[in-house]
N, C-alpha and C. Protein backbone atom coordinates (compact mmCIF):
# COMPACT_ATOMS: atom_id res chain seq x y z
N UNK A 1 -18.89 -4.10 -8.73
CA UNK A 1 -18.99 -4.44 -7.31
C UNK A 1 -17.69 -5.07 -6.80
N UNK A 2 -16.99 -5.72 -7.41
CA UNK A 2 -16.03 -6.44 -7.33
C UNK A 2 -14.79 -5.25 -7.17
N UNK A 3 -15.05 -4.62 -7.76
CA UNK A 3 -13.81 -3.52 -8.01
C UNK A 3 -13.68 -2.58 -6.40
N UNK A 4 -15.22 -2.60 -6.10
CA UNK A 4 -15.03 -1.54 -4.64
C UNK A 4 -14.88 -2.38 -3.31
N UNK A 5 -15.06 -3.74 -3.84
CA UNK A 5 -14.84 -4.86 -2.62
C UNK A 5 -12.71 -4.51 -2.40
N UNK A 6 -12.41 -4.99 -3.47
CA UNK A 6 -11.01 -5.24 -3.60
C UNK A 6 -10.64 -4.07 -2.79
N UNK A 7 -10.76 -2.84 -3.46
CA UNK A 7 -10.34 -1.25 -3.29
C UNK A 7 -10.66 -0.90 -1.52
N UNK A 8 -11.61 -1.68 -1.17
CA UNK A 8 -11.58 -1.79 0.46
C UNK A 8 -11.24 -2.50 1.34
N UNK A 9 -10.46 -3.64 0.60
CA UNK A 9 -9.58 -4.43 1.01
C UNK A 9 -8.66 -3.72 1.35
N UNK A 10 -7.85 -3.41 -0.35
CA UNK A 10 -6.66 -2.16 0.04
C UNK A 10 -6.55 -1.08 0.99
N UNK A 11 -7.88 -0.58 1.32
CA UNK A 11 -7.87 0.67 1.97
C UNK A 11 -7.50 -0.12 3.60
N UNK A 12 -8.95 -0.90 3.73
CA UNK A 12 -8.52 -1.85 5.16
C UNK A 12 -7.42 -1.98 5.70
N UNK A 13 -6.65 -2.48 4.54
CA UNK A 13 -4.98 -3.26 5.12
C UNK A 13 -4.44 -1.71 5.42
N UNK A 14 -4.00 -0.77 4.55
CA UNK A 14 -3.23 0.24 4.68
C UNK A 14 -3.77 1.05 5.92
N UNK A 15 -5.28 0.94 5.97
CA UNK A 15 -5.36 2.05 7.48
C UNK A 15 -4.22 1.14 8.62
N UNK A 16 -4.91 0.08 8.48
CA UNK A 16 -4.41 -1.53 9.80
C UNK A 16 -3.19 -1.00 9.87
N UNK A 17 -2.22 -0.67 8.87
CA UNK A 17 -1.04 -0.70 8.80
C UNK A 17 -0.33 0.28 9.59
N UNK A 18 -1.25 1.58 9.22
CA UNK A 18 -1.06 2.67 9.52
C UNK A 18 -1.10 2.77 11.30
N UNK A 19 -2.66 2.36 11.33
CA UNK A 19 -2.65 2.42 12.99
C UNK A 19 -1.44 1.64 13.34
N UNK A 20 -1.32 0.33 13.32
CA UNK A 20 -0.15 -0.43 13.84
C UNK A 20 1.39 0.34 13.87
N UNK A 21 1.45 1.05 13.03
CA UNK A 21 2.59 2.20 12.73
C UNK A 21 2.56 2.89 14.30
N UNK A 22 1.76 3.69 14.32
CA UNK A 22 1.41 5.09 15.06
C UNK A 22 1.06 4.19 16.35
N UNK A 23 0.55 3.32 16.61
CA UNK A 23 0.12 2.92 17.84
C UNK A 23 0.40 1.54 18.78
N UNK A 24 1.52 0.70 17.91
CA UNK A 24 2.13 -0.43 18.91
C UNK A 24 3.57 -0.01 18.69
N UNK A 25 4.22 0.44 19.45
CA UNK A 25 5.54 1.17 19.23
C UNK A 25 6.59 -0.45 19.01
N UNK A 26 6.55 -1.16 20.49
CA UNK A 26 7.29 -2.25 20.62
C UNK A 26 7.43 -2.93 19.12
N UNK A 27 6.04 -3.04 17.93
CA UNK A 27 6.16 -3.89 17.09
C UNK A 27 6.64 -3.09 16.13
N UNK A 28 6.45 -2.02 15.75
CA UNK A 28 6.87 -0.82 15.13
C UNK A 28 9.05 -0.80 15.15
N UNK A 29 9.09 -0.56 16.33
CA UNK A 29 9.98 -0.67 16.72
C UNK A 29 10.88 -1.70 16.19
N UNK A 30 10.32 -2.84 16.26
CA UNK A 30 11.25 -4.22 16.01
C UNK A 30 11.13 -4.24 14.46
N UNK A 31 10.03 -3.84 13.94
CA UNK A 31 10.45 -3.91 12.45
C UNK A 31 11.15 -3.34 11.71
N UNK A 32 11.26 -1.95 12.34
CA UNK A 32 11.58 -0.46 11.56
C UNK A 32 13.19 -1.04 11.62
N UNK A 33 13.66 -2.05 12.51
CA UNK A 33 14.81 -1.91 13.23
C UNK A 33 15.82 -3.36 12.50
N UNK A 34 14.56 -4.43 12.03
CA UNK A 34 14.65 -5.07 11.41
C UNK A 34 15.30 -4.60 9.46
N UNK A 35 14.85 -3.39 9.14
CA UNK A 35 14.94 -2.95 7.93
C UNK A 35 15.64 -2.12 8.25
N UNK A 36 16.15 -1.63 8.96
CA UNK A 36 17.24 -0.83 8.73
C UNK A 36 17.15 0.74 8.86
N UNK A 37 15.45 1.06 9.35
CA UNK A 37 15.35 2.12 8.82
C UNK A 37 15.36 2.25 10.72
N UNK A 38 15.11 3.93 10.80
CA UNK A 38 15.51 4.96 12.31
C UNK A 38 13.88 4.51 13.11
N UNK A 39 13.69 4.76 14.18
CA UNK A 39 12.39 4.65 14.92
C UNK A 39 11.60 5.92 14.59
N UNK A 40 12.06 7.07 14.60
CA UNK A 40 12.00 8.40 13.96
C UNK A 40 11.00 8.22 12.66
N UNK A 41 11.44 7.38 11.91
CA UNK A 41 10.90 7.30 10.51
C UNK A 41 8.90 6.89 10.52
N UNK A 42 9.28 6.17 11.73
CA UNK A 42 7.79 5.72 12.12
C UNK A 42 6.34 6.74 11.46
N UNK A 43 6.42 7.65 11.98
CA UNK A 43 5.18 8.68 12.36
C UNK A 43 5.35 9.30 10.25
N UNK A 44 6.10 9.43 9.90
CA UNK A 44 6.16 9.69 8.59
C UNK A 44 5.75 8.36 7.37
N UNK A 45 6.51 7.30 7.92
CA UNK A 45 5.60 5.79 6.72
C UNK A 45 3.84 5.71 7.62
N UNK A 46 3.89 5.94 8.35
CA UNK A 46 2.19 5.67 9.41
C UNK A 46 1.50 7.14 8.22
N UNK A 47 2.47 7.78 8.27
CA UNK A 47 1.31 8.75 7.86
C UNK A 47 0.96 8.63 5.56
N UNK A 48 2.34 8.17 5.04
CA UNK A 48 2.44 7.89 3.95
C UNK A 48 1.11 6.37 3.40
N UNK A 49 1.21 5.78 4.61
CA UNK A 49 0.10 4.37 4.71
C UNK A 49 -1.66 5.69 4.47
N UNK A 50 -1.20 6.35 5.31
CA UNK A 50 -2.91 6.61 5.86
C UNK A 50 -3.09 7.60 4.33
N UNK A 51 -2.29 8.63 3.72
CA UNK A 51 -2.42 9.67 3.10
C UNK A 51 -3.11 8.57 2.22
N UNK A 52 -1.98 7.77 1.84
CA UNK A 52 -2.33 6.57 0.36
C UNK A 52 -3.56 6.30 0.41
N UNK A 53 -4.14 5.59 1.43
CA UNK A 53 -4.87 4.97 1.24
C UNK A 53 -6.12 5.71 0.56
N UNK A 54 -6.39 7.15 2.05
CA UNK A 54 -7.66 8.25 1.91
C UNK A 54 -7.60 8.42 0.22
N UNK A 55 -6.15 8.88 -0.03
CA UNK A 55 -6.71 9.19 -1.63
C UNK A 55 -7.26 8.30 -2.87
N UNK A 56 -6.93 7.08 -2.13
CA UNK A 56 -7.15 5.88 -3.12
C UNK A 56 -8.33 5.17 -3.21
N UNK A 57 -8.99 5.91 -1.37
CA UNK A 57 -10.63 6.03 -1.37
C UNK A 57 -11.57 6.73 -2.07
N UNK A 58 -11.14 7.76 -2.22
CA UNK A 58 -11.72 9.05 -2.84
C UNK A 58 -11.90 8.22 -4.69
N UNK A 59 -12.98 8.57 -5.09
CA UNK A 59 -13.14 8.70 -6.56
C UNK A 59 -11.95 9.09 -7.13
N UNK A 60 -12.34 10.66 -7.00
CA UNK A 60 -11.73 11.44 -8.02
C UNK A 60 -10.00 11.59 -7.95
N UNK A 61 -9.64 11.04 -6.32
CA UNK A 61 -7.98 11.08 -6.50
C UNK A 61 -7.26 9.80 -6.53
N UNK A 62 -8.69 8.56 -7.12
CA UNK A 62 -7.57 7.02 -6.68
C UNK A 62 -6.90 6.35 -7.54
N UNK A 63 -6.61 7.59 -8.48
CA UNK A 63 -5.83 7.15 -9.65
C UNK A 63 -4.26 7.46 -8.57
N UNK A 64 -4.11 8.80 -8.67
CA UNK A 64 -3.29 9.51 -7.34
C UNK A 64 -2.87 8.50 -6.06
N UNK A 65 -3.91 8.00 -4.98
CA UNK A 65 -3.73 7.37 -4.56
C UNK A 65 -3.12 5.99 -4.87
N UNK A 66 -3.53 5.55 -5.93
CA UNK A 66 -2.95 4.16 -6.41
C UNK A 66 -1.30 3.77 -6.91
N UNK A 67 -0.93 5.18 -7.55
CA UNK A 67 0.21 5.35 -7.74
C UNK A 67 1.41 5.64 -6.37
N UNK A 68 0.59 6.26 -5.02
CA UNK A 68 1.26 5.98 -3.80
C UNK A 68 1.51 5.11 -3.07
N UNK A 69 0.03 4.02 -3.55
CA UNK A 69 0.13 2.89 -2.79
C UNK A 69 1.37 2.21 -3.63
N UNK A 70 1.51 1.91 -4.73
CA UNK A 70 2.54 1.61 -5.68
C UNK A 70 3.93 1.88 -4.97
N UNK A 71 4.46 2.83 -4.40
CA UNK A 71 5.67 3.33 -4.51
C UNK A 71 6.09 2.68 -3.42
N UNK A 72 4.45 3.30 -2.33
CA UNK A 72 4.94 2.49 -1.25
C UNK A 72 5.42 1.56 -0.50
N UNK A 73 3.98 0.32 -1.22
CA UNK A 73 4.58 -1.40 -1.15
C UNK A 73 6.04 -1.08 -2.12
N UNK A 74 6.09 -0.85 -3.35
CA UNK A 74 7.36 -1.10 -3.82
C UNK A 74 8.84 -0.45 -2.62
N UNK A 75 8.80 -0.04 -1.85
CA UNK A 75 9.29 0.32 -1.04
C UNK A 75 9.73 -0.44 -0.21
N UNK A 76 8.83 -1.13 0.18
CA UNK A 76 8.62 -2.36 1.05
C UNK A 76 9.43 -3.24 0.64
N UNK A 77 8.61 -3.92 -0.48
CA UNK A 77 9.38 -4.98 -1.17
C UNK A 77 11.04 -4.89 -1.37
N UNK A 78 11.46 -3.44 -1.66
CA UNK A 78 13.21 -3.35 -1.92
C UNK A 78 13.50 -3.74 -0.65
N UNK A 79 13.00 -2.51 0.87
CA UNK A 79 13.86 -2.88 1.22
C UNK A 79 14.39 -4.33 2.41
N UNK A 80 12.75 -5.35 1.93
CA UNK A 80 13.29 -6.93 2.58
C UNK A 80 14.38 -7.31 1.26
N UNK A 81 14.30 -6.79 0.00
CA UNK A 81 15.05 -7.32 -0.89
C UNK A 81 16.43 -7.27 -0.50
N UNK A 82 16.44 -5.80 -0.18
CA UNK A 82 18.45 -5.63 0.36
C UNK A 82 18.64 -6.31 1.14
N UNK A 83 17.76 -7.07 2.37
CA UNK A 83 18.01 -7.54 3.66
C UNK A 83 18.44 -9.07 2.59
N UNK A 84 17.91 -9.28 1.50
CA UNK A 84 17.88 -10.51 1.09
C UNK A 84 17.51 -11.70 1.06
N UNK A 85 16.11 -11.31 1.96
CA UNK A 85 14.86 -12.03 2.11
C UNK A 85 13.60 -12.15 0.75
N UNK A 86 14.43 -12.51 0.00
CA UNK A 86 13.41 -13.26 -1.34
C UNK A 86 12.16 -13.91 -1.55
N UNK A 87 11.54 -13.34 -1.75
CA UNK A 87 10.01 -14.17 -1.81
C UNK A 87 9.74 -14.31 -0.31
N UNK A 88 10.01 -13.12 0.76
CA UNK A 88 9.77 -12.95 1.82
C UNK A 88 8.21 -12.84 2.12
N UNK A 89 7.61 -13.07 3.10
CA UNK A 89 6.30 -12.75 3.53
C UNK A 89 5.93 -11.39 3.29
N UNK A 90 6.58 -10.82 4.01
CA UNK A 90 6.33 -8.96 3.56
C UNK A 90 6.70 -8.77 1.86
N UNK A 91 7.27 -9.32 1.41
CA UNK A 91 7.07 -8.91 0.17
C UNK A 91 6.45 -9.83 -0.90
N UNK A 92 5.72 -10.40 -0.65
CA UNK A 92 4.10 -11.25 -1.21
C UNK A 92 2.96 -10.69 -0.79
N UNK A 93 2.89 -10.16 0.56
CA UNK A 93 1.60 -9.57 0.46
C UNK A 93 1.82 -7.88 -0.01
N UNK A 94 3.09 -7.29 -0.08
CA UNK A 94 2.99 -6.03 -0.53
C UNK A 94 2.56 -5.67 -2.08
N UNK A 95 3.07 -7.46 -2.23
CA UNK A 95 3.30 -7.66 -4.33
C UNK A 95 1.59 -8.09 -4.43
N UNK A 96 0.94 -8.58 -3.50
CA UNK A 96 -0.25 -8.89 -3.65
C UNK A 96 -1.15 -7.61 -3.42
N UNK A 97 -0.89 -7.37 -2.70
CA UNK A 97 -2.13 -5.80 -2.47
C UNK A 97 -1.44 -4.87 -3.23
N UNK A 98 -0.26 -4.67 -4.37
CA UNK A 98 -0.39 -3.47 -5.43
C UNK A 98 -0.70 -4.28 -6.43
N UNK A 99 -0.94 -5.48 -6.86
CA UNK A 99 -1.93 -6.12 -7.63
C UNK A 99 -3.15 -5.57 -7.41
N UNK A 100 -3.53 -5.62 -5.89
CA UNK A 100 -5.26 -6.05 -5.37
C UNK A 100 -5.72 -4.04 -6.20
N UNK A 101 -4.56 -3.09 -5.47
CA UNK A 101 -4.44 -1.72 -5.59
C UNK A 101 -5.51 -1.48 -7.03
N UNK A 102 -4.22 -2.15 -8.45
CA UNK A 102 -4.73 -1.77 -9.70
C UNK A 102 -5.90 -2.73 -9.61
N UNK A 103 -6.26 -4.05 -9.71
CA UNK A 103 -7.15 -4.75 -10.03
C UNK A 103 -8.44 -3.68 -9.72
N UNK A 104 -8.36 -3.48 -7.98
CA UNK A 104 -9.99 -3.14 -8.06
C UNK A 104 -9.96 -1.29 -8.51
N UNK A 105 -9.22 -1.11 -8.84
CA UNK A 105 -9.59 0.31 -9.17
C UNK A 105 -9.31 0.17 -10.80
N UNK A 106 -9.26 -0.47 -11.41
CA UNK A 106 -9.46 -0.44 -12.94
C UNK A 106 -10.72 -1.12 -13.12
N UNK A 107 -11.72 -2.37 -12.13
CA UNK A 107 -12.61 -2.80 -11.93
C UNK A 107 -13.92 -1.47 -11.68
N UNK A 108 -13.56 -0.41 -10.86
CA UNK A 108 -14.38 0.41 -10.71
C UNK A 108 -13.68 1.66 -11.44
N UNK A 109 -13.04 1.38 -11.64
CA UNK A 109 -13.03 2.75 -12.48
C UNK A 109 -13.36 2.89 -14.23
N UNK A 110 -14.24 2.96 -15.18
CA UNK A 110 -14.78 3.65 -16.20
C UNK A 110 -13.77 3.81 -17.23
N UNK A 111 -13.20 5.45 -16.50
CA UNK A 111 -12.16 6.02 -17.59
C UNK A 111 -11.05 5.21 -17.44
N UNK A 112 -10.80 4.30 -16.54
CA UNK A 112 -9.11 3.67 -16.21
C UNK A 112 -9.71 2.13 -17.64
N UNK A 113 -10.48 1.94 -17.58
CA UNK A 113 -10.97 1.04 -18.45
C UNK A 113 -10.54 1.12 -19.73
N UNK A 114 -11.18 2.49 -20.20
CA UNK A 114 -11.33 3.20 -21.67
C UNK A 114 -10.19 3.01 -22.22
N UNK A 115 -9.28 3.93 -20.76
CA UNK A 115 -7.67 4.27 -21.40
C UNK A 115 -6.98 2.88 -21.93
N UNK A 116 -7.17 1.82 -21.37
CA UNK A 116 -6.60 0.49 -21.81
C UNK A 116 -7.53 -0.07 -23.03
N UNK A 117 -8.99 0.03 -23.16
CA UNK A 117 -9.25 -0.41 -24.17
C UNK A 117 -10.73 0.56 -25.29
N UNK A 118 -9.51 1.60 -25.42
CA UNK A 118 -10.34 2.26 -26.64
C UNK A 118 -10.17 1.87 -27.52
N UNK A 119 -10.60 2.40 -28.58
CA UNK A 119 -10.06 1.57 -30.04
C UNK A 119 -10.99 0.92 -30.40
């Protein structure tokens, strides 16, 4: 139970994220602009947030999904790192929800269990 609480945490934040992407431009705007990256880039991380998440909902692809959410926050996290914002806000909760990512999907997941403790 614990495992599908977490895993809808994750999903929660990443849709939030997503809409906020695709649908407050002004804040979108100031961040994208903040990191360095184009306004352009917008509609492509909005959609990388939403893909992640759906698959990380799904059973059978949230192994898949989990490894996107992974790349993604890690994404995140570099690039406040280059800005050189250390132990930045955005990169505590990105380092916290690909924690939250594996926690609750090794919590609900069975075979993700096994693989760590067969034997």
């Amino acid at each position: 139970m614990i495992g599908y609480v977490l895993s809808y945490l994750v999903v929660v934040a990443l849709l939030a994220d997503a809409a906020s992407i695709w649908f407050s431009k002004a804040r979108t705007h100031e961040q994208l602009a903040e990191t360095g990256f184009a306004d352009k880039a917008a509609p492509t991380i909005g959609a990388i947030a939403f893909v992640s998440a759906v698959l990380y909902a799904v059973p059978q692809t949230g192994v898949l999904g989990a490894i996107l959410i992974t790349g993604f926050l890690g994404g995140a996290i570099c690039a406040h790192f280059r800005l050189g914002k250390i132990a930045s806000a955005p990169q505590i909760v990105s380092f916290v929800l690909g924690v939250t990512t594996w926690g609750g999907l090794y919590l609900r997941s069975a075979p993700l269990r096994d693989l760590f403790w067969s034997g």
